[in-house]
N, C-alpha and C. Protein backbone atom coordinates (compact mmCIF):
# COMPACT_ATOMS: atom_id res chain seq x y z
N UNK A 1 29.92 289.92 148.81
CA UNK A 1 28.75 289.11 148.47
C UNK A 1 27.49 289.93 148.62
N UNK A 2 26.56 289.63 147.81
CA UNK A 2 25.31 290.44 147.89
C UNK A 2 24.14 289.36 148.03
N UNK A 3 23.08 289.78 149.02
CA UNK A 3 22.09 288.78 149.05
C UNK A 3 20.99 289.80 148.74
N UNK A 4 19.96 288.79 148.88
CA UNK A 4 18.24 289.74 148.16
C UNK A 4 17.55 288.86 149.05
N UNK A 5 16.53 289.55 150.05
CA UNK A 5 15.88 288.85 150.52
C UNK A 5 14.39 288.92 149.61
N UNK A 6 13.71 287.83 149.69
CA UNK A 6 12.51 287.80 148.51
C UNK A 6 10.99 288.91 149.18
N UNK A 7 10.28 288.96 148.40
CA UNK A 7 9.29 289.51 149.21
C UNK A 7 8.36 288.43 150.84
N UNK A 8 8.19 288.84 151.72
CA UNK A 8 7.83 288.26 152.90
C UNK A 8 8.95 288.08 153.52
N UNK A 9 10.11 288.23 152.96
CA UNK A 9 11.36 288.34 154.31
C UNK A 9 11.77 286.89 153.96
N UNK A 10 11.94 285.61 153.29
CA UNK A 10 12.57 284.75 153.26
C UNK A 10 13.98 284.60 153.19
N UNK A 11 14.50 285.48 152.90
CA UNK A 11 15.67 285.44 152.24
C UNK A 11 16.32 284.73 151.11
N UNK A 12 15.50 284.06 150.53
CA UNK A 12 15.84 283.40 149.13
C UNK A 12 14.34 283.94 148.41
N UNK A 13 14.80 283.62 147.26
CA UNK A 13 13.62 284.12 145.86
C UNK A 13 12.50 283.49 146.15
N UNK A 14 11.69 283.57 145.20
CA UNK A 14 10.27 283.10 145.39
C UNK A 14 10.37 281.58 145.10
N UNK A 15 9.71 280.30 145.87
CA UNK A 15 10.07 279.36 145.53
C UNK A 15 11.10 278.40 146.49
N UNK A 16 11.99 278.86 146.67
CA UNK A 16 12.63 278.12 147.51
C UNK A 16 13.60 279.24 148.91
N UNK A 17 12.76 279.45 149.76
CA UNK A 17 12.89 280.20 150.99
C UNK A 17 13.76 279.95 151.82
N UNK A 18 14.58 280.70 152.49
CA UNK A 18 15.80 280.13 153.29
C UNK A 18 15.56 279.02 154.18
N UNK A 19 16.45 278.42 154.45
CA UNK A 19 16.26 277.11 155.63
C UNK A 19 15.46 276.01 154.96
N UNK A 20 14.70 275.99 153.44
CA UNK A 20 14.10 275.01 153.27
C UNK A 20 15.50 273.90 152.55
N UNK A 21 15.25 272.83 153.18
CA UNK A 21 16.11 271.39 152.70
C UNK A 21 15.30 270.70 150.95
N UNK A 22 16.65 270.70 150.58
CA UNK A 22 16.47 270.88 149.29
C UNK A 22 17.71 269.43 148.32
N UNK A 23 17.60 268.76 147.66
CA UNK A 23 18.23 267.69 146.89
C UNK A 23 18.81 268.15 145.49
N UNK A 24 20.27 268.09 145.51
CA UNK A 24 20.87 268.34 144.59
C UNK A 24 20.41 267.31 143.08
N UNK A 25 20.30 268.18 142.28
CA UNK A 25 20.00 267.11 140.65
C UNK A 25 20.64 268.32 139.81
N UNK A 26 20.86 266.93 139.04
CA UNK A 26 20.84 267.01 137.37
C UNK A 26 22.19 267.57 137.28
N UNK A 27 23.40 267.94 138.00
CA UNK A 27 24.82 268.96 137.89
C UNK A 27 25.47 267.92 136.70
N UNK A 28 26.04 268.89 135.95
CA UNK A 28 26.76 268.08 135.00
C UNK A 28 28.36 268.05 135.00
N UNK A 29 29.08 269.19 135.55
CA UNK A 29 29.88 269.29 136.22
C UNK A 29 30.81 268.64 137.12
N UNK A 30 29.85 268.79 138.45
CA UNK A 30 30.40 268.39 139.53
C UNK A 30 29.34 267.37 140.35
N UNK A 31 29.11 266.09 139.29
CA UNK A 31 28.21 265.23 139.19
C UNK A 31 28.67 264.48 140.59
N UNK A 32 29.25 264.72 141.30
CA UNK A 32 29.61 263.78 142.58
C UNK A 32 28.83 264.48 143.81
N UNK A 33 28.05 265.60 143.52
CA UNK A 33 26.84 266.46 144.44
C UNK A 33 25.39 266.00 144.05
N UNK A 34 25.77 265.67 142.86
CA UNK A 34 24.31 265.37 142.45
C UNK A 34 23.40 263.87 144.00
N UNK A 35 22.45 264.70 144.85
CA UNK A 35 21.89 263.60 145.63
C UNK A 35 22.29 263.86 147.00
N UNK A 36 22.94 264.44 146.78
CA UNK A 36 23.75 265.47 148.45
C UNK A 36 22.28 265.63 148.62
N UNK A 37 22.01 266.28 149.96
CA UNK A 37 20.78 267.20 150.53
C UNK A 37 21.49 268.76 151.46
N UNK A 38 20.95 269.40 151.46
CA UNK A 38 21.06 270.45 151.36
C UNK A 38 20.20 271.84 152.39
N UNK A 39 20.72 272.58 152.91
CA UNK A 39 19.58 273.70 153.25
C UNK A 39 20.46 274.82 152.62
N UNK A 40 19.24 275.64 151.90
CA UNK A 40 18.75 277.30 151.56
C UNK A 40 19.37 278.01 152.61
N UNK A 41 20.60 278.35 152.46
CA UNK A 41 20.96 279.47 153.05
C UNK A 41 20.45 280.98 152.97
N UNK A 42 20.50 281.14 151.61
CA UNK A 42 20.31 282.85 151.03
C UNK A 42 20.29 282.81 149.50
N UNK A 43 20.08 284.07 148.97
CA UNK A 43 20.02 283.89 147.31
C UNK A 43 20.88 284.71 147.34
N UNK A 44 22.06 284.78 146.28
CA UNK A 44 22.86 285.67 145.98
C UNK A 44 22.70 286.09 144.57
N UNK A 45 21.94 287.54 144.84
CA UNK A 45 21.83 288.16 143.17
C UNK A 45 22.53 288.51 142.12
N UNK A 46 23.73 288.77 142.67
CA UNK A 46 24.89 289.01 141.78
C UNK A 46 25.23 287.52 140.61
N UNK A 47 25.30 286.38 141.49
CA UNK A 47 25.41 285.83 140.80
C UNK A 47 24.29 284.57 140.23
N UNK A 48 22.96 284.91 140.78
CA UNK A 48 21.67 284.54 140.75
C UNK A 48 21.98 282.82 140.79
N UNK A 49 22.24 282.44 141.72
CA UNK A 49 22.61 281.54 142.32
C UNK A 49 21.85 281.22 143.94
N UNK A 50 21.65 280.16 144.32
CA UNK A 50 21.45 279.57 145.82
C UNK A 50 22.33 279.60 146.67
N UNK A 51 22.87 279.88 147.30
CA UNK A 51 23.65 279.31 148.26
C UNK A 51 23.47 278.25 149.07
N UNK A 52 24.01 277.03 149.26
CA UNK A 52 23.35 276.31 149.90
C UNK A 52 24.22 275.36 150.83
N UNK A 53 24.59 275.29 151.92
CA UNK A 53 25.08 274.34 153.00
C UNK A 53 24.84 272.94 152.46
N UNK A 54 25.63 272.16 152.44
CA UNK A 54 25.03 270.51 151.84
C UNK A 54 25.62 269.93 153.00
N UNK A 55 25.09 268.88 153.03
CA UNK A 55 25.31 267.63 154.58
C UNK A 55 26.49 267.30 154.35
N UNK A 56 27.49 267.39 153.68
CA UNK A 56 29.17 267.02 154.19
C UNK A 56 29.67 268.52 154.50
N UNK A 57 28.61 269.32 154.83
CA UNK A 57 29.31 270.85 155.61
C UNK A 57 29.85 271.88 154.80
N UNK A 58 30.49 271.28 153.40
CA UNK A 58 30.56 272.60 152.31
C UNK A 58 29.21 273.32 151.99
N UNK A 59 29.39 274.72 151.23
CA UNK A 59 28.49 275.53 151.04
C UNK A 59 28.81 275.48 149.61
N UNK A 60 27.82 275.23 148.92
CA UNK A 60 27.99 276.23 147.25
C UNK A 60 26.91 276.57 146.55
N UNK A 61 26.94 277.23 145.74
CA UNK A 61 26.10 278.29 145.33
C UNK A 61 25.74 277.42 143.70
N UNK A 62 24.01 277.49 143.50
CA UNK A 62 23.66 276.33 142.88
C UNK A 62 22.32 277.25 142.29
N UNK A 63 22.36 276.82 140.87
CA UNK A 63 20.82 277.00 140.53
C UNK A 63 19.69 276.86 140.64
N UNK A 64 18.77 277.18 140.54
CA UNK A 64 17.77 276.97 141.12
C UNK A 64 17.09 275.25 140.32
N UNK A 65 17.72 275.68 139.05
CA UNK A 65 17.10 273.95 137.71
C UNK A 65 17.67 273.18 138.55
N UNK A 66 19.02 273.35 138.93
CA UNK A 66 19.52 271.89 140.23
C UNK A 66 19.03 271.68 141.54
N UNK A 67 17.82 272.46 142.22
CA UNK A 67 17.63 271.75 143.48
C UNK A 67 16.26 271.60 143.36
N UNK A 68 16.09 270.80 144.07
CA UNK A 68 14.44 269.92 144.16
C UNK A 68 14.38 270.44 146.02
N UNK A 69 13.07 270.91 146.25
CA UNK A 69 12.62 270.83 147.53
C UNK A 69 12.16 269.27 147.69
N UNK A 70 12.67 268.88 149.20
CA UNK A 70 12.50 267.25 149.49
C UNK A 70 11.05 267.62 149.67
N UNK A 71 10.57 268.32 150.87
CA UNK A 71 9.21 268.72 151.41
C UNK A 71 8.67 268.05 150.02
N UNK A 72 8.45 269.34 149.15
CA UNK A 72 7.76 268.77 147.80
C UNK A 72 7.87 267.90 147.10
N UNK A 73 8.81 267.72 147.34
CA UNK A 73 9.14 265.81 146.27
C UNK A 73 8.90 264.90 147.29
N UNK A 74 8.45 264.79 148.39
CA UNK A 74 7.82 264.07 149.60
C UNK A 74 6.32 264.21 149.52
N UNK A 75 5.83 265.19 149.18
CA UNK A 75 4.44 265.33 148.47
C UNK A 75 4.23 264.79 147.42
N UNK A 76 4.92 264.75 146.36
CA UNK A 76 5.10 264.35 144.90
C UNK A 76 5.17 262.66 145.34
N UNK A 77 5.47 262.00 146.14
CA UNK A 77 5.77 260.67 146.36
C UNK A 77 4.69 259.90 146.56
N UNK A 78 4.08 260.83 147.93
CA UNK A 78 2.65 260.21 148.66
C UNK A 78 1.51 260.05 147.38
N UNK A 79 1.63 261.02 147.03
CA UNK A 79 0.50 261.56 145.79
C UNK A 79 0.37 260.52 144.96
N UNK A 80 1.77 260.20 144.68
CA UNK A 80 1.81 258.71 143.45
C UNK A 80 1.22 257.55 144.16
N UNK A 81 1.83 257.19 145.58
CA UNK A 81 1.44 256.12 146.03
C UNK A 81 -0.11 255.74 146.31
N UNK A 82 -0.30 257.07 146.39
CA UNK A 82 -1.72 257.29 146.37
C UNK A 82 -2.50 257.11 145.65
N UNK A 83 -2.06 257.46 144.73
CA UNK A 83 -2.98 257.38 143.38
C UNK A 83 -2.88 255.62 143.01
N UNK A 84 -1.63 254.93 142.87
CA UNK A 84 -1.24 254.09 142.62
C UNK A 84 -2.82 252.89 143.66
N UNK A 85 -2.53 253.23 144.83
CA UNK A 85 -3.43 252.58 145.58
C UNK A 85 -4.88 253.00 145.99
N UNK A 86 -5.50 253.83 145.99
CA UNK A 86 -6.79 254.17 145.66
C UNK A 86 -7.41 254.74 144.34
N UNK A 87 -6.46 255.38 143.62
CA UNK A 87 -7.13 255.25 142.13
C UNK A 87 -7.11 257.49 142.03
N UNK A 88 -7.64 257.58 140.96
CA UNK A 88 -7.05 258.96 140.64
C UNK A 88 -7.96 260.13 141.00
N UNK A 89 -8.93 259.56 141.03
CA UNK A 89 -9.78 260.62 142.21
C UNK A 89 -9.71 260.78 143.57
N UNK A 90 -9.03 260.02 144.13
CA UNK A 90 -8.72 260.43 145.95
C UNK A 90 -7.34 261.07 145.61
N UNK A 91 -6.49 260.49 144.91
CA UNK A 91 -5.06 261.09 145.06
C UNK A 91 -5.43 263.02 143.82
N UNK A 92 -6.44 262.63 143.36
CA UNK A 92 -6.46 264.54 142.97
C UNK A 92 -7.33 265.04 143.66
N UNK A 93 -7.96 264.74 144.86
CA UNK A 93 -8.44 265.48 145.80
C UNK A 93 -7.38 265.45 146.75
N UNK A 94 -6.91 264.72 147.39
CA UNK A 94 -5.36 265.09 148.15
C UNK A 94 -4.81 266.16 147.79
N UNK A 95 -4.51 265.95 146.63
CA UNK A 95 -3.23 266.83 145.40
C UNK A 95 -4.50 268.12 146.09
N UNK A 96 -5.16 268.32 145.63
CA UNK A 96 -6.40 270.19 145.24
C UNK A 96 -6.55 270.39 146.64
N UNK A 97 -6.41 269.28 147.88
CA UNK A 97 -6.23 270.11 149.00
C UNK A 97 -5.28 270.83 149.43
N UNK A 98 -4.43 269.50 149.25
CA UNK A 98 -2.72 270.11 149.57
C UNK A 98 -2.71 271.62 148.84
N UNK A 99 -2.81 271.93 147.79
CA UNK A 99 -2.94 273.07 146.54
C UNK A 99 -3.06 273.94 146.97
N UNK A 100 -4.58 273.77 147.40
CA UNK A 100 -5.15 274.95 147.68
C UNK A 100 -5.17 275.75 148.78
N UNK A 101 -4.35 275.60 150.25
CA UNK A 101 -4.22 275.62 150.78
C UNK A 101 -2.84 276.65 150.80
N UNK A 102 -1.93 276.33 149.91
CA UNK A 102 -0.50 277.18 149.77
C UNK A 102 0.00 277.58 148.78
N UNK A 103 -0.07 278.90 148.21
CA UNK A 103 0.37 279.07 146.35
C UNK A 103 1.87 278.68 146.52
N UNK A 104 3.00 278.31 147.76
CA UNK A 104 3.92 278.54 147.51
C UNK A 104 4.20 276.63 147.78
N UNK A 105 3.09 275.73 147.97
CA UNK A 105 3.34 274.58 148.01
C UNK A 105 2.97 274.37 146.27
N UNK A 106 2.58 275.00 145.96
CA UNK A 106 1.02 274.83 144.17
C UNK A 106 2.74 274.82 143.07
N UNK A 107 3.01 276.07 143.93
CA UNK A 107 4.67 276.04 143.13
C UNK A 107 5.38 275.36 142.84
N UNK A 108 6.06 274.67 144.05
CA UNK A 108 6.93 273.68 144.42
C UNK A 108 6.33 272.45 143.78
N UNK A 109 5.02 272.07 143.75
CA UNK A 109 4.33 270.88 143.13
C UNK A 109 4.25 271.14 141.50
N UNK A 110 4.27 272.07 141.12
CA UNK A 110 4.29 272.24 139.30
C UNK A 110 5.92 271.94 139.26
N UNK A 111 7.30 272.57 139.56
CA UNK A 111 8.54 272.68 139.66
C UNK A 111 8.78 271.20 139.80
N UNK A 112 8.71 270.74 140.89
CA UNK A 112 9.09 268.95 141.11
C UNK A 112 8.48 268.48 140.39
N UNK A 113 7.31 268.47 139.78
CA UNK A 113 6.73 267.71 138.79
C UNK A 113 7.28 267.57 137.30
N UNK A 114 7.89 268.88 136.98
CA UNK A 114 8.53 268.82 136.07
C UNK A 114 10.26 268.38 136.05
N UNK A 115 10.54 268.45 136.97
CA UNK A 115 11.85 267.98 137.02
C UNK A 115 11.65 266.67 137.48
N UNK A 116 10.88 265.99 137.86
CA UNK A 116 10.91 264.26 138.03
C UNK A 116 10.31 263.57 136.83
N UNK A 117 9.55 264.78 135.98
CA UNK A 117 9.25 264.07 134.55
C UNK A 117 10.41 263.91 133.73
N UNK A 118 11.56 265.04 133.72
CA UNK A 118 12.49 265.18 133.00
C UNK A 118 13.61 264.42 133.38
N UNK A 119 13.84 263.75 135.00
CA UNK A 119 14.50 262.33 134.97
C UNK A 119 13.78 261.28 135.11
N UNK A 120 12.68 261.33 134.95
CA UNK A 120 12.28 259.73 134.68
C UNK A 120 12.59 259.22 133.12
C-alpha cells in the first residue's frame, strides 16, 4: 500500500485531512454504505482513493465525490437555518466569517454545497 501525506502533514489530500469524520453518499454499488459515518484514515495514491474506517469497524477505500465532511455539512445546516430564520444578510455574514477565517473550511463549504445541491 502506498500513502501520500498532503502538504502540512495531514495525511490525506487537500480537503479532507486525516481523522476528519466524514458521511458516506451517493455509492452506486455498494448502496448499503451510503449514510455510514466515517473517519479519514490516509489517502492512498496508487489507487487515489480515501481510506476510511466507517462506524461498523470495516475500512474501505472511497472517493473523494462519495464523502461529505459532517463538520461542513454541520455548517451547511446552521447557515440554512439561519438564513431561514433571520433572513439572508445575517446568515451571509455568518457564512464570510466562518470563510474567512479558514481557506480549508471556504473549501469544504463550496464541495458540500455542491453535493447537497446535487441530492436535493
Amino acid at each position: 500500500r502506498s500513502t501520500s501525506a498532503a502538504p502540512g502533514g495531514h495525511g490525506a489530500t487537500p480537503g479532507l485531512p486525516a481523522q476528519v469524520q466524514v458521511k458516506v453518499v451517493n455509492l452506486t454499488n455498494a448502496t448499503d454504505l451510503n449514510g455510514l459515518l466515517g473517519t479519514v484514515l490516509r489517502w492512498d495514491s496508487q489507487r487515489t482513493r480515501f481510506e476510511v474506517k466507517l462506524e461498523d469497524g470495516s475500512s474501505k477505500l472511497l472517493k473523494r465525490e462519495n464523502l461529505v465532511n459532517v463538520y461542513a455539512e454541520q455548517m451547511l445546516d446552521l447557515a440554512e437555518r439561519d438564513f431561514e430564520h433571520w433572513g439572508a444578510v445575517l446568515a451571509l455574514d455568518n457564512i464570510q466569517a466562518l470563510l474567512s477565517k479558514s481557506p480549508f473550511l471556504c473549501s469544504m463549504f463550496e464541495h458540500n454545497l455542491l453535493a447537497s445541491s446535487s441530492m436535493r
